[in-house]
N, C-alpha and C. Protein backbone atom coordinates (compact mmCIF):
# COMPACT_ATOMS: atom_id res chain seq x y z
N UNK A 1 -181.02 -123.39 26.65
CA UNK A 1 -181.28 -122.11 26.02
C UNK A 1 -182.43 -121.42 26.74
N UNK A 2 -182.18 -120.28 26.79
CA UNK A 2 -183.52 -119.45 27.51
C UNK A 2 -184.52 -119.01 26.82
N UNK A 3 -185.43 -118.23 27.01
CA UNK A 3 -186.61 -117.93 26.49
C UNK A 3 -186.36 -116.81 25.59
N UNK A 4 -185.80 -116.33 25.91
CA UNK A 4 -185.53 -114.80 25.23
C UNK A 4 -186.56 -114.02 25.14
N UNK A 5 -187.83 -114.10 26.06
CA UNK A 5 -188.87 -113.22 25.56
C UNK A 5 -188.69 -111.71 25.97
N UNK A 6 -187.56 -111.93 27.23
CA UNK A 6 -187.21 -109.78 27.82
C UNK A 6 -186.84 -109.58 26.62
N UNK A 7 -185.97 -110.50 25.75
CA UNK A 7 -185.40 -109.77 24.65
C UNK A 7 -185.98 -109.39 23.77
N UNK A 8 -186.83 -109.91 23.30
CA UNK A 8 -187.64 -109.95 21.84
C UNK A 8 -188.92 -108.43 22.62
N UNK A 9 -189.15 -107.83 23.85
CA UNK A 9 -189.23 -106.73 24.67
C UNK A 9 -188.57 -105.90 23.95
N UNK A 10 -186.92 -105.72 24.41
CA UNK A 10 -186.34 -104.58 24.33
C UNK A 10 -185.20 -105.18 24.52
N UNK A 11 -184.14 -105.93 23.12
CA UNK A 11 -183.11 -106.05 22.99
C UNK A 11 -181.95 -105.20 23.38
N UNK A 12 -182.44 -104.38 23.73
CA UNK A 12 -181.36 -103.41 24.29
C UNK A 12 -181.04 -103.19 26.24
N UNK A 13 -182.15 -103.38 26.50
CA UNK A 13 -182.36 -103.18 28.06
C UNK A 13 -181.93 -105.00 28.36
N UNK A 14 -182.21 -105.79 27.80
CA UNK A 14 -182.26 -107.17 27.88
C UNK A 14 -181.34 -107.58 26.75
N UNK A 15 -180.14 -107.69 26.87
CA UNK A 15 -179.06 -108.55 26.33
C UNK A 15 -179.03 -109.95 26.52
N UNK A 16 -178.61 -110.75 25.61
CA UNK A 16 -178.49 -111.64 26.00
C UNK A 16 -177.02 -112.32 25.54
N UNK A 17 -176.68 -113.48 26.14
CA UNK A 17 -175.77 -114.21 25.75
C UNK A 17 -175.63 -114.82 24.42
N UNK A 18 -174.55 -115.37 24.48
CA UNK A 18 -174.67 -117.12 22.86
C UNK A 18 -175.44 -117.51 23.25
N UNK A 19 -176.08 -118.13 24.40
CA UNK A 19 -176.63 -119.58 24.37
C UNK A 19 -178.24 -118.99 24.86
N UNK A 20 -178.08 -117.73 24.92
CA UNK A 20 -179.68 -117.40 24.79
C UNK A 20 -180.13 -117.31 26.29
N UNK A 21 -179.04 -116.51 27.39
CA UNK A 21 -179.74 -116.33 28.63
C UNK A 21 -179.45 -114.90 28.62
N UNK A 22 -180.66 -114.57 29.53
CA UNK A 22 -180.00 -112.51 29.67
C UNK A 22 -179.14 -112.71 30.35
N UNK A 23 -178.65 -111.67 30.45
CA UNK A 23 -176.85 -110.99 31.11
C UNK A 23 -176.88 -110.26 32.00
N UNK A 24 -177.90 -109.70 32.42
CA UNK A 24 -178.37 -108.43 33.12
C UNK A 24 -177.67 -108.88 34.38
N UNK A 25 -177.23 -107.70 35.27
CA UNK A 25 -176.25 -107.61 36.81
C UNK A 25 -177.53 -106.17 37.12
N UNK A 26 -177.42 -106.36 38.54
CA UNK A 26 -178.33 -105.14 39.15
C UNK A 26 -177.56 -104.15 38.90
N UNK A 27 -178.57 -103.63 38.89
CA UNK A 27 -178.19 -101.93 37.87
C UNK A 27 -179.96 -101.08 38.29
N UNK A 28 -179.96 -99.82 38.41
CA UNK A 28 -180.83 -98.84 38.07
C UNK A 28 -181.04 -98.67 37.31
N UNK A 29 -182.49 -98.67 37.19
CA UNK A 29 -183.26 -98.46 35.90
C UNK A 29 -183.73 -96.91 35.55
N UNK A 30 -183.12 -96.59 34.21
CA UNK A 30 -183.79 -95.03 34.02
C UNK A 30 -185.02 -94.87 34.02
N UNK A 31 -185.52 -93.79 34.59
CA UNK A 31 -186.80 -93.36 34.60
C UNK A 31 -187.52 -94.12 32.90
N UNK A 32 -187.08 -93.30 32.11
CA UNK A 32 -187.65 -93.29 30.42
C UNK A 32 -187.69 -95.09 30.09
N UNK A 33 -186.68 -96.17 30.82
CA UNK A 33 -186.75 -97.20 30.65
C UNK A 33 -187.03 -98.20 31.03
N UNK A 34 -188.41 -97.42 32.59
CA UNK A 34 -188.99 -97.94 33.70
C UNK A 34 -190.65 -98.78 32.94
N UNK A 35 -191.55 -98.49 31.71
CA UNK A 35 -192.12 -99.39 31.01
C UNK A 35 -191.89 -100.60 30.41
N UNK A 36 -190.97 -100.46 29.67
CA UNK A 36 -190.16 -100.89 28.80
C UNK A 36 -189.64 -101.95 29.78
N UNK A 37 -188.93 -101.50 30.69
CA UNK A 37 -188.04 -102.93 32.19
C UNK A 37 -189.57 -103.71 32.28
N UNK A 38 -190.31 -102.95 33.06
CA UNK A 38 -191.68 -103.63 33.50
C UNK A 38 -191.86 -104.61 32.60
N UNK A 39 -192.35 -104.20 31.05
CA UNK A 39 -192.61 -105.37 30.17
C UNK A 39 -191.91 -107.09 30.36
N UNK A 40 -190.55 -106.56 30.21
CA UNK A 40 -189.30 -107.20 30.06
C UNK A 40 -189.68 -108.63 31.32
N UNK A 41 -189.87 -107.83 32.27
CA UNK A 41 -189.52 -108.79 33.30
C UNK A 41 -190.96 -109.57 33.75
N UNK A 42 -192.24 -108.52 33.19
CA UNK A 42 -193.43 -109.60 33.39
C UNK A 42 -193.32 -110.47 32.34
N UNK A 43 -192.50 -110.66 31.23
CA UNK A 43 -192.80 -111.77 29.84
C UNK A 43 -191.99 -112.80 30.11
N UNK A 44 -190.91 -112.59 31.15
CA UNK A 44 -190.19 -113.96 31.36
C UNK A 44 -190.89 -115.23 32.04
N UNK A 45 -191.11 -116.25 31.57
CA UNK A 45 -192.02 -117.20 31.63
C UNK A 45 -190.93 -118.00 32.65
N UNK A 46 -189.95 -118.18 33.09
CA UNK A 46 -189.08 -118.78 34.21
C UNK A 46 -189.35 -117.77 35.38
N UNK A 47 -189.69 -116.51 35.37
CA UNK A 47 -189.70 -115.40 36.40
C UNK A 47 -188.16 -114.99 37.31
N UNK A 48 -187.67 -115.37 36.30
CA UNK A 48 -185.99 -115.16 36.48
C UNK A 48 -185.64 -113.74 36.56
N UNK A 49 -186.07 -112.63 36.50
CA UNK A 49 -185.81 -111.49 36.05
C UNK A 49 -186.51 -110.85 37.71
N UNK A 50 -186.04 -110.08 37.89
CA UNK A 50 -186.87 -109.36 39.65
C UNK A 50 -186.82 -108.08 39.34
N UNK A 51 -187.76 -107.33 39.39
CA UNK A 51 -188.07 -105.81 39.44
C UNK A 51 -188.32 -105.22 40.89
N UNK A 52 -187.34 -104.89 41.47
CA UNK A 52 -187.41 -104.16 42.99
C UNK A 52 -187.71 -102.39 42.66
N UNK A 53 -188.96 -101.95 43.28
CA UNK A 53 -188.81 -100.65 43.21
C UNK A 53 -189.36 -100.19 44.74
N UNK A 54 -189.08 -99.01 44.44
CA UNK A 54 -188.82 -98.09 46.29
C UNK A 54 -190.57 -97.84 46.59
């Protein structure tokens, strides 16, 4: 089971599975949901989550 902490972030930007892993596929992040990602991906305690910006 995963941590779920992107989720407990922003259940919406950070889905997760049954068994409690995010789901996330690379995708662009909206401007308005560029804090909100940030959070998400510094709280994952595996550092499983990658934030690439330009």
């Amino acid at each position: 089971m995963g941590h779920a902490q992107c989720y407990a972030v922003d259940p919406e930007l950070f889905p997760i599975d049954e068994s409690g892993y995010s789901i996330l596929e690379e995708h662009e992040v909206p401007p308005e949901d560029a804090e909100s990602t940030r959070d998400g991906v510094a709280s994952c305690p595996e550092m499983a989550l990658v934030l690439e910006e330009d």
